[in-house]
N, C-alpha and C. Protein backbone atom coordinates (compact mmCIF):
# COMPACT_ATOMS: atom_id res chain seq x y z
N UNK A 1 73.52 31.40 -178.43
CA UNK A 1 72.91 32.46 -179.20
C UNK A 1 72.82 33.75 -178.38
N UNK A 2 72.25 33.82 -176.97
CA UNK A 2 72.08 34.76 -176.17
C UNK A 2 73.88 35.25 -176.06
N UNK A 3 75.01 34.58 -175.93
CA UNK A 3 76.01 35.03 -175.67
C UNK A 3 76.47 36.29 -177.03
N UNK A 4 76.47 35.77 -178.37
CA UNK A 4 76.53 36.13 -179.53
C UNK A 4 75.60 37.52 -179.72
N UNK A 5 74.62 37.78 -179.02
CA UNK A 5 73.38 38.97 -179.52
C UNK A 5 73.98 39.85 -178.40
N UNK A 6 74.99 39.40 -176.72
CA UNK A 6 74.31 40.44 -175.89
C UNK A 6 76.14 41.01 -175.97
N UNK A 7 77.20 40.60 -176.83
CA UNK A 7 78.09 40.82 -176.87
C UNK A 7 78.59 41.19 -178.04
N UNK A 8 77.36 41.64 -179.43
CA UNK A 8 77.58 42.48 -180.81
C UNK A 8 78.30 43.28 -180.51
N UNK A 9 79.60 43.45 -181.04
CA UNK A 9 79.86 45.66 -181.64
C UNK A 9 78.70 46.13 -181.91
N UNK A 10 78.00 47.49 -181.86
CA UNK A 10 77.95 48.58 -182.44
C UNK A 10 78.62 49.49 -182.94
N UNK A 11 78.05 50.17 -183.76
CA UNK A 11 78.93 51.76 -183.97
C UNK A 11 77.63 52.63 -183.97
N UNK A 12 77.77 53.69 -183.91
CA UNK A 12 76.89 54.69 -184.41
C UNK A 12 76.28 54.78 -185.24
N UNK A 13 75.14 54.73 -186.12
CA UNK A 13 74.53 55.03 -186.98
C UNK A 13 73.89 53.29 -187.13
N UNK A 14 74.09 52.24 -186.51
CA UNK A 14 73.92 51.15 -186.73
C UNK A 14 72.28 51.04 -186.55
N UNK A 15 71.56 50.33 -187.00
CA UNK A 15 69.84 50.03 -186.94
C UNK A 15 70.07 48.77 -185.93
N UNK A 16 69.25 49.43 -184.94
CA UNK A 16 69.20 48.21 -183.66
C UNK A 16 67.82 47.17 -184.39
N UNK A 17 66.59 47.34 -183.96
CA UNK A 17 65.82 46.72 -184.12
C UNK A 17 64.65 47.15 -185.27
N UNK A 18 65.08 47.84 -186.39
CA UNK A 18 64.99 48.34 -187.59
C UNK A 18 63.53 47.52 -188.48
N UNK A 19 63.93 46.58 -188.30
CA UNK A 19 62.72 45.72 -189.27
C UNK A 19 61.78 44.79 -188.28
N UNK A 20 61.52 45.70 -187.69
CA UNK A 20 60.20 44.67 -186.28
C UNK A 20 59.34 45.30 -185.91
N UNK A 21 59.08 46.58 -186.66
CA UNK A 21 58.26 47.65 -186.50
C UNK A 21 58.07 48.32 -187.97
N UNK A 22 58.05 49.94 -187.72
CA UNK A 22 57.13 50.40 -188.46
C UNK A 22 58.46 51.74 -189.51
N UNK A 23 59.72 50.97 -189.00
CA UNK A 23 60.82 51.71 -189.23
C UNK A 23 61.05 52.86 -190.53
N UNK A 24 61.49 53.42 -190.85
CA UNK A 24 62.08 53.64 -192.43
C UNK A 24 62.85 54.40 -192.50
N UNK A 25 63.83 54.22 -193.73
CA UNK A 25 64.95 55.14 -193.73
C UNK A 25 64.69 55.88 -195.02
N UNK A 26 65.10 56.65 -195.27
CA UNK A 26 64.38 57.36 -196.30
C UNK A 26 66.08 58.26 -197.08
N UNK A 27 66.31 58.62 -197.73
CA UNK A 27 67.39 58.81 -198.76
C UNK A 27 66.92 60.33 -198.94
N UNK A 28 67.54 61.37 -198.15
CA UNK A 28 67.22 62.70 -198.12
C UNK A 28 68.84 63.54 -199.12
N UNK A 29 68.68 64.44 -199.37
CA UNK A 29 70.33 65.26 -199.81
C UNK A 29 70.92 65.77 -199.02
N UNK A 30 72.14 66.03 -198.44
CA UNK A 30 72.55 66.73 -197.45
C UNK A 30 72.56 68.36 -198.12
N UNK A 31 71.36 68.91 -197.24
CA UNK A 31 71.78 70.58 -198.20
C UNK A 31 72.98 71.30 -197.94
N UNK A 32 73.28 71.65 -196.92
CA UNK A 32 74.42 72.28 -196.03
C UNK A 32 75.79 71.92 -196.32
N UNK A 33 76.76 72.33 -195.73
CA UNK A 33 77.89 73.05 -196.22
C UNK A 33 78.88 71.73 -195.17
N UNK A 34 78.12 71.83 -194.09
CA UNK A 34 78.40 70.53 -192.73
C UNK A 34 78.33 69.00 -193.11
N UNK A 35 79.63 68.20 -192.91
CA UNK A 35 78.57 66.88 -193.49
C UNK A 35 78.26 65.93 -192.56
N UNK A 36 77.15 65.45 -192.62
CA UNK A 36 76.48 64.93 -191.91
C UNK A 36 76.79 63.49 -191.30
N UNK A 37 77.14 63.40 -189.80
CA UNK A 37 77.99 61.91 -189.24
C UNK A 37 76.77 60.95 -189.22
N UNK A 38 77.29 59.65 -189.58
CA UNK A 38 76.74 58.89 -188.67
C UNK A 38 76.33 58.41 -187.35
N UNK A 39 74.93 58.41 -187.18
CA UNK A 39 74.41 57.91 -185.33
C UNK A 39 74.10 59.63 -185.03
N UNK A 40 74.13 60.21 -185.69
CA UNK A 40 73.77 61.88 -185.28
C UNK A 40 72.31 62.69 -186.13
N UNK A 41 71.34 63.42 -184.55
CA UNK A 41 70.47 63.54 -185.28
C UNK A 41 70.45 65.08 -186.52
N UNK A 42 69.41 64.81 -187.38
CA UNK A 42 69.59 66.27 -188.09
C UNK A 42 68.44 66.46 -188.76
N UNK A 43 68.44 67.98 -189.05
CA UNK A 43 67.12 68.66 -189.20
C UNK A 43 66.95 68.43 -190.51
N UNK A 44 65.09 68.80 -190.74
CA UNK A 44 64.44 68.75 -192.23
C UNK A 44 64.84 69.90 -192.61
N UNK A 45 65.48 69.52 -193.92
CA UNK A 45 65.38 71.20 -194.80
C UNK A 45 64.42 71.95 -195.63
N UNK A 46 64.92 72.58 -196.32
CA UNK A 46 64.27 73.00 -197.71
C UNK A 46 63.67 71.86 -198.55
N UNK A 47 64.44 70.92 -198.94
CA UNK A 47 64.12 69.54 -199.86
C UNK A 47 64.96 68.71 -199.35
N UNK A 48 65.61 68.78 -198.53
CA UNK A 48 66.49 67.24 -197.84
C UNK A 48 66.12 67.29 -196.61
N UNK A 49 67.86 67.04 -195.80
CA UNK A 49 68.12 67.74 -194.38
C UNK A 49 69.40 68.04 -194.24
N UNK A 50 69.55 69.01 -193.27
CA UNK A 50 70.88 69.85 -192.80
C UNK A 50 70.94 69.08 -191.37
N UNK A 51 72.26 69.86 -191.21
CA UNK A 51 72.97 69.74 -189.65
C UNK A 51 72.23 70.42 -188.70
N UNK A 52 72.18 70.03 -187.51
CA UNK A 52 71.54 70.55 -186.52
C UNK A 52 72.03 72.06 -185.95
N UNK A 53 71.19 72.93 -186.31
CA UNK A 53 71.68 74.51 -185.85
C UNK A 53 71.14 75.51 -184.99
N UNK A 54 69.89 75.05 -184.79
CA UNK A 54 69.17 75.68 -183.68
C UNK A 54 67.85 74.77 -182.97
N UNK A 55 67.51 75.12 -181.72
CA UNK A 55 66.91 74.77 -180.65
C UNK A 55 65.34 74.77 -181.65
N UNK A 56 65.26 75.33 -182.56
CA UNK A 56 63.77 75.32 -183.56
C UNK A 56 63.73 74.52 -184.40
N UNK A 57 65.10 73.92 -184.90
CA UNK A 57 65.18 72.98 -185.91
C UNK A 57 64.26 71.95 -185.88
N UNK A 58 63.48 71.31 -186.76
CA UNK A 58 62.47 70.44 -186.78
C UNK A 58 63.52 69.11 -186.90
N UNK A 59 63.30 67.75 -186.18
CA UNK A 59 64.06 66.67 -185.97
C UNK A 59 63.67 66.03 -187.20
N UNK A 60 64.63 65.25 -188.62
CA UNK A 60 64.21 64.53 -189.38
C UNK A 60 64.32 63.00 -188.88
N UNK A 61 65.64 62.74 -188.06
CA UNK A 61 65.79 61.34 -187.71
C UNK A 61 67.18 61.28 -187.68
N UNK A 62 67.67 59.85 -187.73
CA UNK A 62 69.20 59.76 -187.12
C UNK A 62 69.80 59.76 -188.78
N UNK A 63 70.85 59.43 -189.06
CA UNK A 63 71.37 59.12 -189.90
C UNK A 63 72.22 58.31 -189.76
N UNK A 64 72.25 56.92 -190.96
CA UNK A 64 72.54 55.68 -190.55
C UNK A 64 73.70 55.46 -191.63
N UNK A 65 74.49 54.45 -190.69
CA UNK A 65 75.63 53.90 -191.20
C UNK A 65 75.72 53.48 -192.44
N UNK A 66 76.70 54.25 -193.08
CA UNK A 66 76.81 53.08 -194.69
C UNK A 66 77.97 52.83 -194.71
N UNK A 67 78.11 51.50 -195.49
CA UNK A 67 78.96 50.55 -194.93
C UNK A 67 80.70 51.20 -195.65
N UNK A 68 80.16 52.50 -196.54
CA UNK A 68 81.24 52.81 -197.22
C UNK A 68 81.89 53.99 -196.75
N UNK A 69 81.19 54.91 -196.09
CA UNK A 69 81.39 56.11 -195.54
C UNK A 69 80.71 56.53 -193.97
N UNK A 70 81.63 57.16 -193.14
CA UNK A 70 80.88 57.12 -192.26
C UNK A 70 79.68 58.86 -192.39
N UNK A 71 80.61 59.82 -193.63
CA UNK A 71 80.02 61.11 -193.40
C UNK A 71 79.69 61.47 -194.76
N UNK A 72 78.77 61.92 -194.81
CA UNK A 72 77.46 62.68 -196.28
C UNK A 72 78.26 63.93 -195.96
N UNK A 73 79.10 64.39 -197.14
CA UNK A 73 79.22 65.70 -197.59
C UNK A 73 77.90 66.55 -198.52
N UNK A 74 78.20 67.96 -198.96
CA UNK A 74 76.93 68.31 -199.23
C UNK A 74 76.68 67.93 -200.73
N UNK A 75 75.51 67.61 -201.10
CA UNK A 75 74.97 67.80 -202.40
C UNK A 75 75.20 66.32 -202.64
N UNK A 76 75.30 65.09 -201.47
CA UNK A 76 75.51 63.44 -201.88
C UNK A 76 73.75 63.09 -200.59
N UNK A 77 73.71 62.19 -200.64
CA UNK A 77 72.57 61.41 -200.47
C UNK A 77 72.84 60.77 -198.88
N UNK A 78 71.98 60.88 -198.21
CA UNK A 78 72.55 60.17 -196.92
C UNK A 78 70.92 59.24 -196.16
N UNK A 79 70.81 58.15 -195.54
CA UNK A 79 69.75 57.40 -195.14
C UNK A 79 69.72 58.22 -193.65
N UNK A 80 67.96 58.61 -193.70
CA UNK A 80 67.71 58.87 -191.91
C UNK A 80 67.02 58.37 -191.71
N UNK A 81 66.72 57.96 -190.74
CA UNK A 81 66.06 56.61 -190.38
C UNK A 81 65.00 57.51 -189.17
N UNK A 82 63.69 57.19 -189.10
CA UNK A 82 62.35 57.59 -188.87
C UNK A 82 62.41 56.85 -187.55
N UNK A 83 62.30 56.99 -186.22
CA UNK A 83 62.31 56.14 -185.50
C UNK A 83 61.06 55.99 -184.68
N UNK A 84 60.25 54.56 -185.46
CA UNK A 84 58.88 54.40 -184.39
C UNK A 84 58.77 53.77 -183.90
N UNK A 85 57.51 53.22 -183.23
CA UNK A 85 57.27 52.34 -181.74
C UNK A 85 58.27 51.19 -182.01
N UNK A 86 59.03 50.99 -181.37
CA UNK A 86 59.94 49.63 -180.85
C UNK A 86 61.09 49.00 -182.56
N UNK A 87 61.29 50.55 -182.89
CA UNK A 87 62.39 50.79 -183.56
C UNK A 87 63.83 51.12 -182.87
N UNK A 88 65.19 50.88 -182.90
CA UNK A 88 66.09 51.26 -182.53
C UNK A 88 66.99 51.56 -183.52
N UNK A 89 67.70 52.74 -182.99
CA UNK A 89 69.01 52.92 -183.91
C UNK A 89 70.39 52.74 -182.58
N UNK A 90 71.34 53.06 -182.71
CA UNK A 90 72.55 53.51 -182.12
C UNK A 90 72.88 55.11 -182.56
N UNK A 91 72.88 55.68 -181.57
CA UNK A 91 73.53 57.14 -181.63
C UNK A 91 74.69 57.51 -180.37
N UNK A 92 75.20 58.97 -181.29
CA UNK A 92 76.38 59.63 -180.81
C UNK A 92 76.05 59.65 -178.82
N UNK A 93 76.57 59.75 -178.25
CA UNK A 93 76.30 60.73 -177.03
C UNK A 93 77.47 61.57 -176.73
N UNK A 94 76.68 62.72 -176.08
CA UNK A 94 77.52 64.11 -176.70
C UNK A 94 78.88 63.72 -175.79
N UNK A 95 79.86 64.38 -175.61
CA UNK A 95 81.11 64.96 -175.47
C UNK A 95 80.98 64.95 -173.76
N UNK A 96 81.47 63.89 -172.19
CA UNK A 96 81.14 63.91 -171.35
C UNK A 96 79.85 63.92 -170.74
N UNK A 97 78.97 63.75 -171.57
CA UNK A 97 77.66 63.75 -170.59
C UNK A 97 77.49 62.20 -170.64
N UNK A 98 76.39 61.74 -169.66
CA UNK A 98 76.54 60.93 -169.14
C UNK A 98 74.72 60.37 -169.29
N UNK A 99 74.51 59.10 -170.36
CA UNK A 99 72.77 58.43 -170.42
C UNK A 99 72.82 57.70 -169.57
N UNK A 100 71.76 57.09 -168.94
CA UNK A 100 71.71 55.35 -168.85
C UNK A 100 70.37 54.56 -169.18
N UNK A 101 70.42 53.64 -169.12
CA UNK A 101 69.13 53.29 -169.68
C UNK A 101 67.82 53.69 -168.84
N UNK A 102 66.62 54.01 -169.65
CA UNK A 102 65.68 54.63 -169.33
C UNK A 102 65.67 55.86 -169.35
N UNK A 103 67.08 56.76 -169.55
CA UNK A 103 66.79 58.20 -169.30
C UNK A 103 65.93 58.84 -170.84
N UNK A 104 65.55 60.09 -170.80
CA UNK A 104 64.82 60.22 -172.23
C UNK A 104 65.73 61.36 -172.65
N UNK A 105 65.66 61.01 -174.04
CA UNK A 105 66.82 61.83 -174.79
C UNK A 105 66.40 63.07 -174.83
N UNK A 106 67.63 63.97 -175.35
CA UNK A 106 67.94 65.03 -175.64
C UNK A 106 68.52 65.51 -176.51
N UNK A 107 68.23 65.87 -177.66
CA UNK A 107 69.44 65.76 -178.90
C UNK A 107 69.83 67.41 -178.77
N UNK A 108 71.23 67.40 -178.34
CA UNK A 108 72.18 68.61 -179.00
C UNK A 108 71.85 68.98 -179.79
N UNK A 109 70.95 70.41 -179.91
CA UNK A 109 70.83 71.11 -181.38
C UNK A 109 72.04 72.37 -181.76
N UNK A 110 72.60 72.82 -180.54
CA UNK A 110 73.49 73.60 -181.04
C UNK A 110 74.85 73.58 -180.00
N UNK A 111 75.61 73.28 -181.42
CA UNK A 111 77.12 72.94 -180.58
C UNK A 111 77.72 73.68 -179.68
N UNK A 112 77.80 72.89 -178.23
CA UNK A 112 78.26 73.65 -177.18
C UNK A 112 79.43 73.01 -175.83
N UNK A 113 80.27 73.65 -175.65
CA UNK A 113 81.31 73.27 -174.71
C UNK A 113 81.61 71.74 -175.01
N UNK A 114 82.32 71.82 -176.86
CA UNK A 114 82.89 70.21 -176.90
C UNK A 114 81.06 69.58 -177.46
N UNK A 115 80.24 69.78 -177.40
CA UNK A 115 79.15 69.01 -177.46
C UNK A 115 78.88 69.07 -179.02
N UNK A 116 79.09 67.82 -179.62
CA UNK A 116 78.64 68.51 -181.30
C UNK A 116 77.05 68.44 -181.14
N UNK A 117 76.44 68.81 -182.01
CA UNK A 117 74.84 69.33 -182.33
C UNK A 117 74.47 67.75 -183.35
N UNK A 118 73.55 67.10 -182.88
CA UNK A 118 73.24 65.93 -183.26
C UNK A 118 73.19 64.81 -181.67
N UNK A 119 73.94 65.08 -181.45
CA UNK A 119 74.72 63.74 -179.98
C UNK A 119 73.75 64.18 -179.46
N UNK A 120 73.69 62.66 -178.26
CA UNK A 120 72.39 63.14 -177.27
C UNK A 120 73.21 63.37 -176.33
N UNK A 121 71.88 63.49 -175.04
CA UNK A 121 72.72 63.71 -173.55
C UNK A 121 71.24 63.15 -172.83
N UNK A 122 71.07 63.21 -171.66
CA UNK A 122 70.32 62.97 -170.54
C UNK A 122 69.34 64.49 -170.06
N UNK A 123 70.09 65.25 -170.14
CA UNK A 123 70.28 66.44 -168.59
C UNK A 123 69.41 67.30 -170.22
N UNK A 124 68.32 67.94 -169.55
CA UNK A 124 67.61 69.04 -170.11
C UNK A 124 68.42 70.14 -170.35
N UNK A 125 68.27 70.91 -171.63
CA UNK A 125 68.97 71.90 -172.00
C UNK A 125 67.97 73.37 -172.38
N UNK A 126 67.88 73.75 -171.70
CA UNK A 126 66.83 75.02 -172.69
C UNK A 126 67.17 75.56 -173.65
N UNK A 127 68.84 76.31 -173.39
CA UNK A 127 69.25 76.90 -174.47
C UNK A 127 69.79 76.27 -175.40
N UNK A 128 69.77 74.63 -175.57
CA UNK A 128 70.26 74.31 -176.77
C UNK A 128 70.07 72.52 -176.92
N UNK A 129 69.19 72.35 -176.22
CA UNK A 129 68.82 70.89 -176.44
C UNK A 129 66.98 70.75 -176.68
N UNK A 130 66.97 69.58 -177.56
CA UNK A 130 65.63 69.15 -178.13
C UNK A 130 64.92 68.14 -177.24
N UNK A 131 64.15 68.46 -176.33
CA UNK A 131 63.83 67.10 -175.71
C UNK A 131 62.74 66.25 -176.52
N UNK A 132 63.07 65.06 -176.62
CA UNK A 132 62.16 64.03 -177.35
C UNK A 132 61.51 62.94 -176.47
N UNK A 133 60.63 62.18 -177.21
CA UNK A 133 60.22 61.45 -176.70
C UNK A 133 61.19 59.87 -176.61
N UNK A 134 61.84 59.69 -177.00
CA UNK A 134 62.47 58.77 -177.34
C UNK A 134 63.92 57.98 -175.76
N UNK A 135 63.39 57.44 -175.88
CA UNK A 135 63.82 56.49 -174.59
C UNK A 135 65.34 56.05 -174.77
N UNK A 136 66.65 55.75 -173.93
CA UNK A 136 67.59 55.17 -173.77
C UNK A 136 67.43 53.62 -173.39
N UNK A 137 67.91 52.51 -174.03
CA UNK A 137 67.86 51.01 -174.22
C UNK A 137 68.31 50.30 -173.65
N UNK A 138 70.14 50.35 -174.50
CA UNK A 138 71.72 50.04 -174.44
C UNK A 138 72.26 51.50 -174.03
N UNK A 139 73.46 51.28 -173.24
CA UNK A 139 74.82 51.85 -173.17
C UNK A 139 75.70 51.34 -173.73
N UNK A 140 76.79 51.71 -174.59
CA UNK A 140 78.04 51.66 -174.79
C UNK A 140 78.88 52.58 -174.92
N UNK A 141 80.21 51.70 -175.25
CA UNK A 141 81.41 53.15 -174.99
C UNK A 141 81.23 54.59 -176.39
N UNK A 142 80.66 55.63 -175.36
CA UNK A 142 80.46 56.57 -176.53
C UNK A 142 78.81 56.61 -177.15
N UNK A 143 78.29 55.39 -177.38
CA UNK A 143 76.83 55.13 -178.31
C UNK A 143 76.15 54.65 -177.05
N UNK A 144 74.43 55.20 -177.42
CA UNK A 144 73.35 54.53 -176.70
C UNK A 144 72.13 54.29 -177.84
N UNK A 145 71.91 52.90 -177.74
CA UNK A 145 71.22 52.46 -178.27
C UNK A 145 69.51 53.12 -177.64
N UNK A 146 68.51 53.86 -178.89
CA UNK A 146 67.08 54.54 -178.07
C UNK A 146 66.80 53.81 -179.41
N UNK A 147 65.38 54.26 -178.56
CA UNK A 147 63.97 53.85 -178.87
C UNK A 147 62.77 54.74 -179.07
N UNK A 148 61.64 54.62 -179.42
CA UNK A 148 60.48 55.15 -179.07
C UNK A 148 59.66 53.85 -178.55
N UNK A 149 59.59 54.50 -177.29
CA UNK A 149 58.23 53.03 -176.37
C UNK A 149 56.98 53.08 -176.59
């Protein structure tokens, strides 16, 4: 059993430990023009949420895999998932930067050098990263599985 759990695929947008806590995903509209990836975080809007566009953007949550599409174009329905105490998702990590477990995230709010806006990273950004509270788990190729501790 231990061989089978510590050698799953992931992908991005996947719910690590989703139903053992206080989780929820909630069915927002994509307002924006951008459509929204899976495993990438994005902001509250007007009445849904948009793509991540500035360092002020308020964080709604990740947005999670459906099993039919990996990307919410605008004006369709997409799940973001709320992430609380000893909830996990799988997300993007940005474009060469480099997590490992324990580091505390950073979500890309505005796309920079290759970095899309959503992906995390490690390394503090002033001019364009969100630091959160939210903890690194898992590594994999591309995805790190966080948390809130």
């Amino acid at each position: 059993m231990a061989f089978a759990i510590n050698t799953a695929a992931a992908t991005a947008g996947n719910i690590g430990k989703g139903g053992l806590a206080n989780s929820k995903a909630i069915a927002y509209m994509n307002e924006t023009d951008t459509a929204l990836v899976a495993g990438r975080f994005v902001a509250l809007g007007e009445t849904g949420v948009k793509a991540l566009t500035a360092k002020t953007d308020t964080l709604a949550g990740v947005v999670v895999r459906n099993i039919i599409k990996d990307e919410t174009p605008k004006g369709e329905l997409c799940d973001v998932m709320h992430i609380g105490t000893a909830d996990s998702i799988w997300v993007e990590i940005a474009k060469d930067a480099t997590v490992s477990r324990g580091n505390k995230v950073v979500v890309v709010a505005v796309a920079n050098n290759g970095k899309e806006a959503g992906t995390i990273q490690a390394e503090a950004d002033e001019a364009n990263g969100i630091t959160t509270d939210f903890t690194v788990i898992t590594v994999a190729d591309g995805i790190a599985e966080i948390t809130r501790l």
